[in-house]
C-alpha atoms as a PDB file:
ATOM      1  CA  UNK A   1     -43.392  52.115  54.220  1.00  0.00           C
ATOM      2  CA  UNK A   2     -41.524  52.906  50.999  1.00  0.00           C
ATOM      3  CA  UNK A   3     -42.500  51.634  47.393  1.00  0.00           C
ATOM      4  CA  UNK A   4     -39.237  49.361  47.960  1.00  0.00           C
ATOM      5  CA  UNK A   5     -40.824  47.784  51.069  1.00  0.00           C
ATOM      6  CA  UNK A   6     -43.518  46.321  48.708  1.00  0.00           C
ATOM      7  CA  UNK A   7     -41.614  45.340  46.232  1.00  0.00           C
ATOM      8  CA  UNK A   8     -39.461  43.333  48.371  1.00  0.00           C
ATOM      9  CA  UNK A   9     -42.746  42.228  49.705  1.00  0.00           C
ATOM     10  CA  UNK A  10     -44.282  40.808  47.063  1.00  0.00           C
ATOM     11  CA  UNK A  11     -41.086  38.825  46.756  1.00  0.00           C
ATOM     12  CA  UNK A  12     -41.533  37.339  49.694  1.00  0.00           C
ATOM     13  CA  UNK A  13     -45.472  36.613  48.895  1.00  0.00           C
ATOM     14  CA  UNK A  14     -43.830  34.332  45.796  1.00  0.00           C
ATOM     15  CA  UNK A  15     -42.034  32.773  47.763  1.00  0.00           C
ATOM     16  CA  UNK A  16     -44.390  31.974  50.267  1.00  0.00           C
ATOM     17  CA  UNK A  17     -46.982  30.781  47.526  1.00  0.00           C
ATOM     18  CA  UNK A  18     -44.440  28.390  46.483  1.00  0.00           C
ATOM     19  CA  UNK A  19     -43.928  27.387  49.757  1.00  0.00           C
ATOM     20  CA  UNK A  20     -47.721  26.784  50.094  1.00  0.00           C
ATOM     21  CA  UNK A  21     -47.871  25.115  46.766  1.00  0.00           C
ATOM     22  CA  UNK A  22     -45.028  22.726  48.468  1.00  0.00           C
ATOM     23  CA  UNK A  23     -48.004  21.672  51.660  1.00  0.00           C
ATOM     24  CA  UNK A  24     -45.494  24.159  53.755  1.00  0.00           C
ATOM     25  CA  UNK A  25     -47.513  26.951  55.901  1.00  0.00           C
ATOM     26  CA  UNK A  26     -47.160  29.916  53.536  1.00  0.00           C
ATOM     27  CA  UNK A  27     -44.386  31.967  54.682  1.00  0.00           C
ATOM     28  CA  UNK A  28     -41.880  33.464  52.582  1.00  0.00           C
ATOM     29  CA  UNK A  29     -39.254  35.693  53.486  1.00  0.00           C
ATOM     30  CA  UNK A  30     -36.269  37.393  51.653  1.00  0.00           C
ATOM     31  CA  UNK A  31     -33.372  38.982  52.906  1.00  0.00           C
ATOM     32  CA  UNK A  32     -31.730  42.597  51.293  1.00  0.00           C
ATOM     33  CA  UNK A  33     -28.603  44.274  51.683  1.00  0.00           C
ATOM     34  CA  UNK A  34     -27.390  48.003  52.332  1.00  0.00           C
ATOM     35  CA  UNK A  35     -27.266  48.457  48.558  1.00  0.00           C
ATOM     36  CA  UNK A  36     -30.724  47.489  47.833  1.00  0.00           C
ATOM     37  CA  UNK A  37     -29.834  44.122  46.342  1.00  0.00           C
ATOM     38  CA  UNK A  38     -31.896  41.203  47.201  1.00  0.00           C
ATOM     39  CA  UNK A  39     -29.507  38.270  48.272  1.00  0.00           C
ATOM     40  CA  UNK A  40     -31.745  35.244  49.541  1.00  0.00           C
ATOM     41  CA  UNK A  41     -34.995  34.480  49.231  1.00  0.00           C
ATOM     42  CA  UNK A  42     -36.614  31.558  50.843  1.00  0.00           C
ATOM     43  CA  UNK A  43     -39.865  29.374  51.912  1.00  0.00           C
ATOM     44  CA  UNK A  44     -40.869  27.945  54.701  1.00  0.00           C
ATOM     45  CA  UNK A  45     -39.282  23.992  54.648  1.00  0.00           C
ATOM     46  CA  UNK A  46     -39.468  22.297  57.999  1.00  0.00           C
ATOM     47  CA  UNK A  47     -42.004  19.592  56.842  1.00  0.00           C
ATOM     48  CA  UNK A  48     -40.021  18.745  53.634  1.00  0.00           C
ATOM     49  CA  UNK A  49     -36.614  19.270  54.995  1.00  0.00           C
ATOM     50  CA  UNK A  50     -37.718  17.599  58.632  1.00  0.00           C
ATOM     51  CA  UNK A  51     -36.310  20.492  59.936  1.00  0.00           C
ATOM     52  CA  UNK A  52     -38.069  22.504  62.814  1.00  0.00           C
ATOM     53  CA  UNK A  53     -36.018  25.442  62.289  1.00  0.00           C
ATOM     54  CA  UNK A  54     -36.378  25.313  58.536  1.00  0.00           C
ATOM     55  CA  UNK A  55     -38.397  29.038  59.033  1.00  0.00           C
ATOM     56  CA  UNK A  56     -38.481  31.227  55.724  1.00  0.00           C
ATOM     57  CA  UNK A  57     -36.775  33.697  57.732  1.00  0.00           C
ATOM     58  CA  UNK A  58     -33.881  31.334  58.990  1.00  0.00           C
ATOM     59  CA  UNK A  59     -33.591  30.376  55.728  1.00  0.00           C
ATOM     60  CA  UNK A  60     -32.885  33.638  54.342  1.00  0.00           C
ATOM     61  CA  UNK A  61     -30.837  34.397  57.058  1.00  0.00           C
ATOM     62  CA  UNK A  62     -28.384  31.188  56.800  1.00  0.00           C
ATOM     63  CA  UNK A  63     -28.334  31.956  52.670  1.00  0.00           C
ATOM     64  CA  UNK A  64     -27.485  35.758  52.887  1.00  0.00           C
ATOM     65  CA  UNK A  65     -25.151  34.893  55.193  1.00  0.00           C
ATOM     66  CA  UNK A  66     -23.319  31.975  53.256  1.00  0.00           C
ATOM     67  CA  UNK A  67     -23.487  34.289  50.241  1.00  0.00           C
ATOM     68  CA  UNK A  68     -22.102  37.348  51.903  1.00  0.00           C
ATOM     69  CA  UNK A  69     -19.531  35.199  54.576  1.00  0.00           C
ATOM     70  CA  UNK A  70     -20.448  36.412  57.491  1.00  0.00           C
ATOM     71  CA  UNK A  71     -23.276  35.427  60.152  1.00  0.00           C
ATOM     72  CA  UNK A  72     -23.695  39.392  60.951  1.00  0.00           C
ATOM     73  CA  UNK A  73     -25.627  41.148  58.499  1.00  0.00           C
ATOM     74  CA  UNK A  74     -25.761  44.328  59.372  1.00  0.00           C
ATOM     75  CA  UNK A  75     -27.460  46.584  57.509  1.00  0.00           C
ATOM     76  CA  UNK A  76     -29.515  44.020  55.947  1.00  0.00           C
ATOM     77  CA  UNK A  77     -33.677  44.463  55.501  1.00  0.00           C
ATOM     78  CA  UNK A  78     -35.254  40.847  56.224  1.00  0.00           C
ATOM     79  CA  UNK A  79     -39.236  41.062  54.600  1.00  0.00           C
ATOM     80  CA  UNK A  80     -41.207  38.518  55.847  1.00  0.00           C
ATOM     81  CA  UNK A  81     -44.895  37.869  54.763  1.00  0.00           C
ATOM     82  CA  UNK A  82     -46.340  36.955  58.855  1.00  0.00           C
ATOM     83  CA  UNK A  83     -44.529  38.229  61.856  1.00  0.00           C
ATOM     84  CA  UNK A  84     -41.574  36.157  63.154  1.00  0.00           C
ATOM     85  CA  UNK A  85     -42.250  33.685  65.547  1.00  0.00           C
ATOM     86  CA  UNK A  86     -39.637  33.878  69.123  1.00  0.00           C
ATOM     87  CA  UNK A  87     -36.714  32.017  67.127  1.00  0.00           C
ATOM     88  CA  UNK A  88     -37.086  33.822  63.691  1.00  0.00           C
ATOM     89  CA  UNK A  89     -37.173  37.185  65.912  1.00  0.00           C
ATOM     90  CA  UNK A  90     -34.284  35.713  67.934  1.00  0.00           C
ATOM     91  CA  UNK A  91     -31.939  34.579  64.523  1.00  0.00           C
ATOM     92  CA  UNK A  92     -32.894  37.929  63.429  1.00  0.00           C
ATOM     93  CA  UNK A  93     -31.659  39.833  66.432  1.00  0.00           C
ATOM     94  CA  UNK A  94     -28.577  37.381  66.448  1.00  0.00           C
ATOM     95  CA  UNK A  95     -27.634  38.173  62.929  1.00  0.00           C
ATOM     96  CA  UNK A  96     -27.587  42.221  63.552  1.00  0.00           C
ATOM     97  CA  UNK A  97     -30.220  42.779  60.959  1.00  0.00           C
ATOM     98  CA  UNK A  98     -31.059  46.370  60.954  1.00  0.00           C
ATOM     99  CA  UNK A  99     -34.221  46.229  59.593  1.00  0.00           C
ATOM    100  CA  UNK A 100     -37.202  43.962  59.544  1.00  0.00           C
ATOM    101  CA  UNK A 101     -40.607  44.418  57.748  1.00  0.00           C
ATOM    102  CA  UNK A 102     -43.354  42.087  57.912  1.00  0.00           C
ATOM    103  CA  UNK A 103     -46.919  41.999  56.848  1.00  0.00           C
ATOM    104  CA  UNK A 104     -49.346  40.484  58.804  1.00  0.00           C
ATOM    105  CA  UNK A 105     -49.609  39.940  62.075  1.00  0.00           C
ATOM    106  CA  UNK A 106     -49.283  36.695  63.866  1.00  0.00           C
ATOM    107  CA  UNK A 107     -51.667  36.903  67.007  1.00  0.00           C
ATOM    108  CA  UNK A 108     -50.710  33.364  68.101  1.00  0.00           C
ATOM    109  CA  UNK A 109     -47.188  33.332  67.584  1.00  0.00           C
ATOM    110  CA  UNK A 110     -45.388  36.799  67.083  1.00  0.00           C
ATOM    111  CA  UNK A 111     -42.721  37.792  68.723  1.00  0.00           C
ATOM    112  CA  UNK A 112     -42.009  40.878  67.113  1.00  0.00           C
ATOM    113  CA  UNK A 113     -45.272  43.252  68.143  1.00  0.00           C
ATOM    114  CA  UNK A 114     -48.227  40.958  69.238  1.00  0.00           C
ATOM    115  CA  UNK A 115     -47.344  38.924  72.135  1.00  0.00           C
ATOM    116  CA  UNK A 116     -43.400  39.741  72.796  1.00  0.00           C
ATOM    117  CA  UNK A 117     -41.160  42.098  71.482  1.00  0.00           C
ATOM    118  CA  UNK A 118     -38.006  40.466  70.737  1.00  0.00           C
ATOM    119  CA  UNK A 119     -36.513  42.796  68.106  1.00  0.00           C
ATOM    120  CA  UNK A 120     -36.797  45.977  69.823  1.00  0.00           C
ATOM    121  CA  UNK A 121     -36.282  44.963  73.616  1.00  0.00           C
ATOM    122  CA  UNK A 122     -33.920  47.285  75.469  1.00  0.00           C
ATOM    123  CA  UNK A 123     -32.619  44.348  77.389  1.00  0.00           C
ATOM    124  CA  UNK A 124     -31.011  43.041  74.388  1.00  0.00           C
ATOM    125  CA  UNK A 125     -27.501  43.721  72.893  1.00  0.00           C
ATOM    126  CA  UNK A 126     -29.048  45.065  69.799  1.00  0.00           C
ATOM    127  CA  UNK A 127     -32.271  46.431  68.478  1.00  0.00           C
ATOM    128  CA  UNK A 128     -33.709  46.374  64.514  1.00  0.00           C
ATOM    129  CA  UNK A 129     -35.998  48.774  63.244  1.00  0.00           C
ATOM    130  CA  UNK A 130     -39.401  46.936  62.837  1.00  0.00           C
ATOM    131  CA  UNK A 131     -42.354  48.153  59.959  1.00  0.00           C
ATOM    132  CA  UNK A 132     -45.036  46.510  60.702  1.00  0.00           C
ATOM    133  CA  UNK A 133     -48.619  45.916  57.871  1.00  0.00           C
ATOM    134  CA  UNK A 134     -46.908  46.010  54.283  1.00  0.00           C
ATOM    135  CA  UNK A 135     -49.358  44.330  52.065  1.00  0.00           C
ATOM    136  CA  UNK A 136     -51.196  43.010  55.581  1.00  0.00           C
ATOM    137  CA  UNK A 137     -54.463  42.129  53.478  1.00  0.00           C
ATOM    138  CA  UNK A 138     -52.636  39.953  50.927  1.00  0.00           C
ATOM    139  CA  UNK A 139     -50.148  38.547  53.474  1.00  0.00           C
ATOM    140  CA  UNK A 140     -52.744  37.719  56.000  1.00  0.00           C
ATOM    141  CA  UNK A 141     -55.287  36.222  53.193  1.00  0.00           C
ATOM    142  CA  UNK A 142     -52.341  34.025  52.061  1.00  0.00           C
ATOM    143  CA  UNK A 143     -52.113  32.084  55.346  1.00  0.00           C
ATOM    144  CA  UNK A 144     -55.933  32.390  55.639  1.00  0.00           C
ATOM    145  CA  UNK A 145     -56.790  30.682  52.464  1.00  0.00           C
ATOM    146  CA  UNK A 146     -54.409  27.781  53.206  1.00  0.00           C
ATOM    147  CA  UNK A 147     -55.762  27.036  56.706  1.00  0.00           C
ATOM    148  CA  UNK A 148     -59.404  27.086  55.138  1.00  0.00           C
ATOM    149  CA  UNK A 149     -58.779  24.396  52.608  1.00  0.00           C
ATOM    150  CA  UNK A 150     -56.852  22.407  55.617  1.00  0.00           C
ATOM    151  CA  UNK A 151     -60.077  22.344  57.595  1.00  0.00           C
ATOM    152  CA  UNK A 152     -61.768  21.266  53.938  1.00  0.00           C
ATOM    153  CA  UNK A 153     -59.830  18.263  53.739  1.00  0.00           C
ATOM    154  CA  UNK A 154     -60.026  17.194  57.275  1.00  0.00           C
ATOM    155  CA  UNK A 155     -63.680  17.660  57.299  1.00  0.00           C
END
């Protein structure tokens, strides 16, 4: 973990507050290039945009990529704020990204370290370079918090 990584992170926690601020599960993701320069950052969307795949990390993905013109970005760091689910790991994989660091863990859902491990499997074509825990307190509090008051307002 580098100073950069939390940086970049706490990017993605903005994002993911907005999201959250938006009645979207708190996910925020943003993606980086080679150079160091951040070139999307996104939300999670799929319950405003009616979108399924409308993942922070898709998002990023499908902006970085319409920005830079090409669906591989290689060399690319992706930050997300909760460990991608088996499509966000997938897109991720797809797009070449060479690098992915997340913060918290998702033990229901992640299929990056806790229940699969999509983005390092040696049966795939290619492999990314996965930090795990950057900022895992604030990341995992975010998405905490937000599922509390849920239960609040359903009670």
């Amino acid at each position: 973990m580098t100073d950069t990584d939390e940086k970049m992170m706490k990017l993605a926690l903005e994002a993911a507050r907005a999201a959250g601020a938006q009645g979207e599960v708190p996910v925020g993701a943003c993606a980086v290039d080679d150079q160091g320069e951040v070139v999307s950052v996104a939300g999670n969307a799929p319950i405003s945009t009616c979108d399924p795949t409308a993942h922070a990390e898709v998002l990023a993905l499908r902006a970085a990529a319409k920005k830079t013109g090409n669906y591989r970005l290689t060399g690319f760091t992706v930050y997300t704020t909760i460990e991608p689910c088996v499509m966000c790991a997938g897109a991720l994989v797809n797009a070449r990204v060479a690098r992915l660091v997340f913060g918290a863990p998702d033990e229901r859902f992640g299929a990056v370290r806790s229940i699969y491990r999509l983005c390092d499997d040696s049966s795939l074509n290619h492999r990314i370079d996965v930090v795990s825990g950057v900022l895992e307190s604030e990341c995992s509090e975010l998405m905490s918090s937000f599922f509390r008051e849920r239960r609040k307002e359903k009670a």
